[in-house]
Protein backbone atom coordinates (compact mmCIF):
# COMPACT_ATOMS: atom_id res chain seq x y z
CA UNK A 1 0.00 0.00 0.00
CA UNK A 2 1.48 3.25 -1.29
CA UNK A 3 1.06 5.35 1.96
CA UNK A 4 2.27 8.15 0.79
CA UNK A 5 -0.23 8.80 -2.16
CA UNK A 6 -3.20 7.81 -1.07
CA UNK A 7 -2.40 10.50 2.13
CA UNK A 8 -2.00 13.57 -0.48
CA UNK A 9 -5.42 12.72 -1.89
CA UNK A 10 -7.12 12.46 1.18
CA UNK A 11 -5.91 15.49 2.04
CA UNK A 12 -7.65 16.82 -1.03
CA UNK A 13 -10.66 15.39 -0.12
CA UNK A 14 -10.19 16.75 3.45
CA UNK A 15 -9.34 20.21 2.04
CA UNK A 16 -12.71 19.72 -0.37
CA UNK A 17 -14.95 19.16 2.22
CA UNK A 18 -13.83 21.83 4.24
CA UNK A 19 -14.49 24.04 1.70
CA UNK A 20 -18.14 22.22 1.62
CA UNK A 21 -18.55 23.03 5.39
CA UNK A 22 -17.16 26.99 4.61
CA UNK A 23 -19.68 27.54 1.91
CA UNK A 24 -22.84 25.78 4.29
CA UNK A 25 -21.59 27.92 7.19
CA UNK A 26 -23.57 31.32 6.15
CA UNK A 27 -26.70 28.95 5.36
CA UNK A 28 -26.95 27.29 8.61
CA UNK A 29 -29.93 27.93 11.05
CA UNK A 30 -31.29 27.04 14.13
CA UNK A 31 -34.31 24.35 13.06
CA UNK A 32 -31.04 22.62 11.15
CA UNK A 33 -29.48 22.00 14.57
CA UNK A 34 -30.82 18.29 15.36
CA UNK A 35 -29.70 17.79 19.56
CA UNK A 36 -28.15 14.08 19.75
CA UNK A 37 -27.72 15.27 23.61
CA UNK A 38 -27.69 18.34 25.62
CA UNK A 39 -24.05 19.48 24.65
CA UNK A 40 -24.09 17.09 21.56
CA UNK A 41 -24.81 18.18 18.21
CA UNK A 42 -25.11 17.48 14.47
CA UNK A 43 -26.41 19.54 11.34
CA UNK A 44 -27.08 18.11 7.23
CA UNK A 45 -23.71 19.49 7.00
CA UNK A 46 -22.39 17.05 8.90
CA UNK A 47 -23.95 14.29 7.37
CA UNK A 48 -23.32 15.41 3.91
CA UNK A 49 -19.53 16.31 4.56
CA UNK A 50 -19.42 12.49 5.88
CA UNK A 51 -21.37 11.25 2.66
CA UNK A 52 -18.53 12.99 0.26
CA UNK A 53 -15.94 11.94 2.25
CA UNK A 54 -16.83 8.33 2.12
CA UNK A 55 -17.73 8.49 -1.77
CA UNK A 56 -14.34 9.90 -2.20
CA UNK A 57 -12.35 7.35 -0.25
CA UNK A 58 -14.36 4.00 -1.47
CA UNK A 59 -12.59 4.83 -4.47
CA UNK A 60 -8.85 5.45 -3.29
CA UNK A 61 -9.34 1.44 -1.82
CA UNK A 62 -12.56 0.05 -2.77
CA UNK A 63 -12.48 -3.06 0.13
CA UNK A 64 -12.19 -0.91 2.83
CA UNK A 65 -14.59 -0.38 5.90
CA UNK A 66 -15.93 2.76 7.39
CA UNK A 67 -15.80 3.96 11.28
CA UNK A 68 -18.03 7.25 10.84
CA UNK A 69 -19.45 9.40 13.52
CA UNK A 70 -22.98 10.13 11.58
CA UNK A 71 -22.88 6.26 10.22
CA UNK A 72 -23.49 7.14 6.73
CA UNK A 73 -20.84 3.79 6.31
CA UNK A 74 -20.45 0.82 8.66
CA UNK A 75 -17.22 -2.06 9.04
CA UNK A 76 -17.24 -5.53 9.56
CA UNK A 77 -13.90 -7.68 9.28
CA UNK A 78 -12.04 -5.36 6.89
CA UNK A 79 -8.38 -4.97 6.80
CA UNK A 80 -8.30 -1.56 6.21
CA UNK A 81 -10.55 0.56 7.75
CA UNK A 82 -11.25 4.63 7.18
CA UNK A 83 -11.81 6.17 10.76
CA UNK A 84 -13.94 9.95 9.96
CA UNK A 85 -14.90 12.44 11.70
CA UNK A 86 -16.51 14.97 9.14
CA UNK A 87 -17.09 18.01 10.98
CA UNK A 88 -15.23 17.81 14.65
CA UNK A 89 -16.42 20.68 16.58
CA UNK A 90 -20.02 21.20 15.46
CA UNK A 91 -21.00 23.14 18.68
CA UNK A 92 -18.20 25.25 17.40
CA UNK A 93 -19.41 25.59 13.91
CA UNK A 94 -22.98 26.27 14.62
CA UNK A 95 -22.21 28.79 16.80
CA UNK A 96 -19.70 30.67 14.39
CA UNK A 97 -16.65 30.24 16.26
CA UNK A 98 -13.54 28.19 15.56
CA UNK A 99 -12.12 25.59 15.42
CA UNK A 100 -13.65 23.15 13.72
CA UNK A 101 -11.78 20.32 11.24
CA UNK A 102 -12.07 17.25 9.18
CA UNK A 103 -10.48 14.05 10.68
CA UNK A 104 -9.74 11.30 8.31
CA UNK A 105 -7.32 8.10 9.45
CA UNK A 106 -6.57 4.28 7.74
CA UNK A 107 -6.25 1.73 9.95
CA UNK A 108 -4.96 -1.37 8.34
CA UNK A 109 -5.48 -4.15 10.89
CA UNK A 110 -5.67 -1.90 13.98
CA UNK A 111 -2.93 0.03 13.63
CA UNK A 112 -3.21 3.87 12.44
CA UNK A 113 -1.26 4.05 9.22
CA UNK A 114 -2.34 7.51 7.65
CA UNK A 115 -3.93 10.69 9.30
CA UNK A 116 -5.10 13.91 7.94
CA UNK A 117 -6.78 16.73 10.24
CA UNK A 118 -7.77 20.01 8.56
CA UNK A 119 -8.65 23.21 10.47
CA UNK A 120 -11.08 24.75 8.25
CA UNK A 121 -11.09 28.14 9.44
CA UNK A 122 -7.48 28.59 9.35
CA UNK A 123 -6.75 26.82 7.08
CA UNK A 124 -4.12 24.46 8.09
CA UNK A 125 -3.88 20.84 6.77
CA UNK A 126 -1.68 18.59 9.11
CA UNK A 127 -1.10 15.14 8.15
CA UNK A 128 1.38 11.79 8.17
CA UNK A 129 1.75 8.58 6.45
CA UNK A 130 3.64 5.35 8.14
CA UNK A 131 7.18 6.11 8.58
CA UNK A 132 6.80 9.84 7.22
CA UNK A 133 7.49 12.75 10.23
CA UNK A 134 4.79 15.05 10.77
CA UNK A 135 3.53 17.98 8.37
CA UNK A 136 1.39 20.99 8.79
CA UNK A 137 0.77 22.87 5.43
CA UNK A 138 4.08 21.23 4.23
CA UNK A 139 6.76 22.25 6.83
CA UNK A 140 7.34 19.27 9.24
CA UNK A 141 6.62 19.69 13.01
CA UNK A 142 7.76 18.35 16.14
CA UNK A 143 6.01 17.61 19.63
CA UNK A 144 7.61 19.96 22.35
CA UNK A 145 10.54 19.39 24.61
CA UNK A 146 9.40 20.82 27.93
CA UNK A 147 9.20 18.78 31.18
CA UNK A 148 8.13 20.86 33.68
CA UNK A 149 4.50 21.55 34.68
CA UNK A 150 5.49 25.36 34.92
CA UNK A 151 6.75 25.36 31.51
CA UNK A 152 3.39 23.31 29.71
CA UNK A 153 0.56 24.68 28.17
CA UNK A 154 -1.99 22.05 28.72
CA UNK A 155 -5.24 21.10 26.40
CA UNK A 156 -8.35 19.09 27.27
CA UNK A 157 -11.83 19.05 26.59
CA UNK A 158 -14.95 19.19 28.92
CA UNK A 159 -17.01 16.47 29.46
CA UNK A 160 -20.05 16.89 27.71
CA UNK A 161 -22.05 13.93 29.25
CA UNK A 162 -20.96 11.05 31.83
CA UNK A 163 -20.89 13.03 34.56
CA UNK A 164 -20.62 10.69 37.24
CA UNK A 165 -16.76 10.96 36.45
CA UNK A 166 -16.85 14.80 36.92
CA UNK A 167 -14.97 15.06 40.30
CA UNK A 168 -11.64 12.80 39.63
CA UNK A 169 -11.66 15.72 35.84
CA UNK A 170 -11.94 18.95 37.98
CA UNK A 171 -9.46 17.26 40.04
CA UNK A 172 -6.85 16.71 37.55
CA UNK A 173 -7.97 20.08 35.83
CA UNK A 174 -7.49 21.84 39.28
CA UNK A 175 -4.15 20.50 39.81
CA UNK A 176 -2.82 21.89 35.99
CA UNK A 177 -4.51 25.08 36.63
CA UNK A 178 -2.27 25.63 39.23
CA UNK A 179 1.00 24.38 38.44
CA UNK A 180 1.28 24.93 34.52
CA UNK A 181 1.13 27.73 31.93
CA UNK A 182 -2.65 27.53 31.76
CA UNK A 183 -5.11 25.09 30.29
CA UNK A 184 -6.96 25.75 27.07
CA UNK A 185 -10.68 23.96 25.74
CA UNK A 186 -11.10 24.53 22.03
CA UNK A 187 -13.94 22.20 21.17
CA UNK A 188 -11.84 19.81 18.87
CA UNK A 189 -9.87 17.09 19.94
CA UNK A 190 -8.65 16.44 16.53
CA UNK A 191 -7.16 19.89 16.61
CA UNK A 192 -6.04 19.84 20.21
CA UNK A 193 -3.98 16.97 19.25
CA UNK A 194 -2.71 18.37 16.15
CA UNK A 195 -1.75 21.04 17.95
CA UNK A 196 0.05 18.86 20.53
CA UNK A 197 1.96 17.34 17.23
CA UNK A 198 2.90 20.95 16.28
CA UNK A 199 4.17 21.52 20.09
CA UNK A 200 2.01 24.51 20.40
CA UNK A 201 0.44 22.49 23.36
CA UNK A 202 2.71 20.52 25.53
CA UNK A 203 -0.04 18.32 26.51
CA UNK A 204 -3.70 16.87 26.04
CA UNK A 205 -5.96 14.67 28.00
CA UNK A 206 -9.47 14.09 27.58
CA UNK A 207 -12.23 11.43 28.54
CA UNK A 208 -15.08 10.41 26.53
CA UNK A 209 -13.82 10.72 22.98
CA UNK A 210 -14.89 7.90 20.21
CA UNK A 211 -12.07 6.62 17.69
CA UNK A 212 -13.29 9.00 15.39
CA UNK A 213 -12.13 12.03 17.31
CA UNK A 214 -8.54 11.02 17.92
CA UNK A 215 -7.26 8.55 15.20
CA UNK A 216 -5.80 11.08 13.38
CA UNK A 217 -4.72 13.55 15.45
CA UNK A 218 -3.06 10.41 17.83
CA UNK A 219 -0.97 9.46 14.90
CA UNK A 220 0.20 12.67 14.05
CA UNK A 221 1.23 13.07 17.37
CA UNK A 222 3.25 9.66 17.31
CA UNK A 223 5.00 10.54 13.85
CA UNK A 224 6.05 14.11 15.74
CA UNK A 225 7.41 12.40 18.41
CA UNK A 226 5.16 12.29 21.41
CA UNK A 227 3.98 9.27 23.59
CA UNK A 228 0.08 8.56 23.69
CA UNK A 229 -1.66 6.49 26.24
CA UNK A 230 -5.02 6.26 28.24
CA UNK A 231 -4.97 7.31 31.92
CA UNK A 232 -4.01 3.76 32.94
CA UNK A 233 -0.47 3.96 30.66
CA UNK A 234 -1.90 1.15 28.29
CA UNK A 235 -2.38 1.02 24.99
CA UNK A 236 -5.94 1.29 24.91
CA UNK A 237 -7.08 4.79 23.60
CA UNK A 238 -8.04 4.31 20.41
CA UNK A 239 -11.42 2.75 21.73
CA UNK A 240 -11.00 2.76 25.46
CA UNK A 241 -12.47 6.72 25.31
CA UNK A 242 -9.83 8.28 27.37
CA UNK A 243 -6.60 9.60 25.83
CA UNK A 244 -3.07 11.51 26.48
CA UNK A 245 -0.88 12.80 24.53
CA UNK A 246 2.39 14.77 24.93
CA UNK A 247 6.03 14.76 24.31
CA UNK A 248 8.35 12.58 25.58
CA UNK A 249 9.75 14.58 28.36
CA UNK A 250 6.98 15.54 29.83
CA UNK A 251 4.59 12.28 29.99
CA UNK A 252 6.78 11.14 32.93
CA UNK A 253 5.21 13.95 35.09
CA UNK A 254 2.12 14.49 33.71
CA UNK A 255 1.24 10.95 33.05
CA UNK A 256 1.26 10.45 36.97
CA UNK A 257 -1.01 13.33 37.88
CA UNK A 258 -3.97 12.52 35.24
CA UNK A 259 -3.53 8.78 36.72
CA UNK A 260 -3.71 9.50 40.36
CA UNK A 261 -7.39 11.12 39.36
CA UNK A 262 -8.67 9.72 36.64
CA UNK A 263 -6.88 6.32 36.07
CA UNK A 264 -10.01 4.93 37.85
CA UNK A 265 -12.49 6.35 35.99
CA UNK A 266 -14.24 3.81 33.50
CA UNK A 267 -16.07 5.94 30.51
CA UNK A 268 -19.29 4.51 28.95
């Protein structure tokens, strides 16, 4: 499988479909908001970004499954598998604010082997192939090399439901508010992560995500350099719904304090 060139036309088809999402933006109202939960959205723009997107990529490898947020495709034993997220941050989006991205990643058996995140609004296509380093609009990037809390700028994102597990977040989120540079929400993990891959942010943590959030923006963190895990140090964040992700340096001392609150915590 020719990573390499099947990644630059994805990211065409990312870059496409964000374009898609621009042009709906100004056409958007309220009554086509449908509420999947109280903090949990989705809009036709959603689901037609995710339709284009998966018409596009049955023809780059016609066998291939489908993981999709708005289930427009479905998987069963495929070896390859496309993992989507066609509009991450639609609370974002609806509301006019940014960010909001495309999140495309191939999975061959169930190992990432390809991820593309666009950030529509500004523009900025990051993306990796196996055994490439780590691009943003062409230049290669690099995780971060700070170590010390007081040196990290820290991302997350808020749970939006499964609040039982509320108290063990605010405890870790207490503890980085007041021993690092600040922690930052932006709505979308793919981007948080990207960003982590970029070493804008040192760090990201986050509970309750689906595969389709952080495929991408987990690999791209990997081919920059950084170390991802769930809270519990495994292996197991692809599915398992919690995730960190951070640079090398640091995960020794930030690994330890998002464990010690949350490595407990079992997400449904």
């Amino acid at each position: 499988m020719d990573y390499k060139n099947i990644c630059f036309k994805v990211q065409k088809i990312a870059k496409q479909t964000g374009q898609f999402i621009q042009d709906e933006k100004h056409k958007l109202s309220e009554q086509d908001v449908e509420t999947k939960s109280t903090a949990s959205f989705v809009t036709y723009v959603d689901k037609n970004a995710e339709m284009q997107i998966v018409k596009a990529l049955k023809e780059l490898i016609p066998e291939a499954g489908f993981i999709t947020e708005e289930g427009t495709a479905s998987s069963t034993n495929e070896n390859f598998k496309w993992v989507i997220d066609p509009l991450d941050g639609t609370t974002n989006y609806i509301h006019g604010i940014s960010p909001y991205s495309v999140s495309i990643a191939l999975l061959e058996s169930e190992e990432v082997v390809m991820g593309v995140v666009y950030e529509i609004q500004g523009d900025e296509l990051f993306y990796a192939w196996k055994g490439s380093p780590a691009y943003a609009n062409g230049k290669e990037i690099q995780v971060s090399k700070n170590e010390e809390h007081n040196q990290t700028l820290i991302a997350t994102g808020f749970p939006y439901y499964d609040f039982e597990n509320l108290d063990p977040y605010i405890g870790a989120l207490r503890f980085l508010m007041n021993n690092t540079r600040g922690v930052r929400r932006l709505g979308s993990a793919a981007v948080d992560l990207a960003y982590v891959a970029a070493g804008r942010f040192d760090a990201f943590y986050e509970q309750a995500l689906s595969a389709w959030d952080v495929a991408a923006g987990a690999f791209l963190v990997k081919q920059a350099g950084g170390v991802i895990s769930d809270f519990n140090g495994k292996d197991n964040w692809l599915f398992g719904k919690q995730i960190i992700a951070t640079n090398k340096n640091y995960y020794p001392k930030f690994y330890p304090e998002i464990n010690k609150h949350m490595g407990g915590v079992v997400t449904k």
